[in-house]
Structure formats: structure tokens, C-alpha cells
Protein backbone atom coordinates (compact mmCIF):
# COMPACT_ATOMS: atom_id res chain seq x y z
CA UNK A 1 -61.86 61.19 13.54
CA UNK A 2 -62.94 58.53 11.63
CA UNK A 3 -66.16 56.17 12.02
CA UNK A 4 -66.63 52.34 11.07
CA UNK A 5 -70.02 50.88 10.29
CA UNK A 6 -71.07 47.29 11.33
CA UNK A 7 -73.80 46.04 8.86
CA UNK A 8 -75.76 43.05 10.32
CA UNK A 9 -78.38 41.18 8.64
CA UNK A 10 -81.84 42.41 9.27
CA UNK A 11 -83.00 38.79 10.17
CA UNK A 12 -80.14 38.58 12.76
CA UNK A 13 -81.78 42.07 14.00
CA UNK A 14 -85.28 41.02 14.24
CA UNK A 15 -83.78 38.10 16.40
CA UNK A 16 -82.42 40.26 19.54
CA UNK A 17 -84.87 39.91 22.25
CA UNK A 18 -84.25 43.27 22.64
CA UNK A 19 -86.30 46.48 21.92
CA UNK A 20 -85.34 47.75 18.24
CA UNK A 21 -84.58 51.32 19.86
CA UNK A 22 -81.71 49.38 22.29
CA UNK A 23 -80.39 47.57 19.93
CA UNK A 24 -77.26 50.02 19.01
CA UNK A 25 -76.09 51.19 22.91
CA UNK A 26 -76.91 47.41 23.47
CA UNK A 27 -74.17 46.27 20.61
CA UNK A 28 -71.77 49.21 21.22
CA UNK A 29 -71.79 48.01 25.08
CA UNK A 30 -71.46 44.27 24.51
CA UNK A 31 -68.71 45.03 22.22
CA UNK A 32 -67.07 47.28 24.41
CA UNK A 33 -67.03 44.56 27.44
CA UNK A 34 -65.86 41.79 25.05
CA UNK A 35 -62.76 43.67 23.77
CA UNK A 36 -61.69 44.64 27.19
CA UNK A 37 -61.81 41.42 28.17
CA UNK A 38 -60.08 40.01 25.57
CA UNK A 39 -57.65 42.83 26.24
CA UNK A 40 -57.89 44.66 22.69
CA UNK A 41 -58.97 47.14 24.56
CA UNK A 42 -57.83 49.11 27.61
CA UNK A 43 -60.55 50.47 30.02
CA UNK A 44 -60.67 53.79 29.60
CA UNK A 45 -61.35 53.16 25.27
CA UNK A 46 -63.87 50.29 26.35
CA UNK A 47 -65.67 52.81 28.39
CA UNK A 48 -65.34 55.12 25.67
CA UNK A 49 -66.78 52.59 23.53
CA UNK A 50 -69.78 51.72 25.59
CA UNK A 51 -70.68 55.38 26.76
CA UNK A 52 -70.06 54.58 30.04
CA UNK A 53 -68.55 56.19 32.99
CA UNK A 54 -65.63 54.86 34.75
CA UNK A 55 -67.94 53.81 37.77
CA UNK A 56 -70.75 52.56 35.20
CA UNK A 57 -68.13 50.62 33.53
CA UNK A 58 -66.54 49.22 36.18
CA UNK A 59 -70.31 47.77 37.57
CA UNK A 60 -70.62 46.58 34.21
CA UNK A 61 -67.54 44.52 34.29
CA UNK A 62 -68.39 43.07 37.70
CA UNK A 63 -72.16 42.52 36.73
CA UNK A 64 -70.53 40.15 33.84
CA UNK A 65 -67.79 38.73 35.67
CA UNK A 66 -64.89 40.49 34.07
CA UNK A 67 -62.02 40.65 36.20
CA UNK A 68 -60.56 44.14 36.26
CA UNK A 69 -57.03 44.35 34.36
CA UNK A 70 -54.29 45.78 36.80
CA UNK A 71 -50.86 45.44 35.97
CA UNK A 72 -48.19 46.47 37.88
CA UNK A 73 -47.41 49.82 36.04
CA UNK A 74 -50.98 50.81 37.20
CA UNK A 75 -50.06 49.89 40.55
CA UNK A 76 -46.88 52.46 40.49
CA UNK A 77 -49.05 55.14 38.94
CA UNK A 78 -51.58 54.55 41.72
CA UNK A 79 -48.87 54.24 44.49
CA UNK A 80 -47.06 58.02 43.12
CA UNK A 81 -50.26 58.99 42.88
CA UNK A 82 -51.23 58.50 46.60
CA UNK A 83 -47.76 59.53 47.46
CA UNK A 84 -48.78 62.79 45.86
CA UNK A 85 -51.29 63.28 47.93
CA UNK A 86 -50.14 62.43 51.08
């Protein structure tokens, strides 16, 4: 599997109010949130993406006022699936 590297100026870096050590989790996350909710990314890949779980992931969304994407195909797998188990 195949990586990309992101190369961002080092004055851009120093800029981040955020601890250097963060800094990369911080980007990966941020990243991860705006692709899902521009929808270039489903949820389980932007979870993926930030190292999240599906619970952390789904708090994250909420914490930045991302609406969860549920389409009606994921309704029909949910429905079978509770179908299944009842």
C-alpha cells in the first residue's frame, strides 16, 4: 500500500498554535473530518484517516458540527440487519 507525503512550509508550521509533537494526528484528523464532509470520503476511510474509532469519530463529527451522512442504502443495510437479529 502506497503512502503520500504533504510537505508544508516550515513557517506555516511554526504558525499552528499547536504543540510541534500534535501537529501530524492534528493534520491527519482535520483532514480526515474535512473530506468526509465534503463527501470525498466515506466514514469508515475518514476514520481510517484520522485514527479514530467509529465512536471517536462519530463525537468528532458532532463536536464540529458535521452532520452524519445516511443515505437510504444504509438505512436497508441497517433495517436487514436488525431483521437479522430479531
Amino acid at each position: 500500500m502506497g503512502k503520500i507525503g504533504l510537505e508544508i512550509p516550515e513557517e506555516l508550521v511554526d504558525a499552528l498554535r499547536l504543540p510541534r509533537q500534535e501537529i501530524p494526528e492534528r493534520l491527519k484528523r482535520e483532514l480526515a473530518l474535512r473530506l468526509y464532509e465534503k463527501g470525498y470520503l466515506g466514514f469508515g476511510k475518514a476514520r481510517q484517516l484520522a485514527g479514530a474509532t467509529k465512536w471517536e469519530f462519530a463525537a468528532l463529527l458532532a463536536q464540529e458540527g458535521i452532520c452524519r451522512h445516511y443515505d437510504e442504502e444504509e438505512l436497508d443495510r441497517d433495517l436487514e440487519t436488525l431483521k437479522g437479529l430479531g
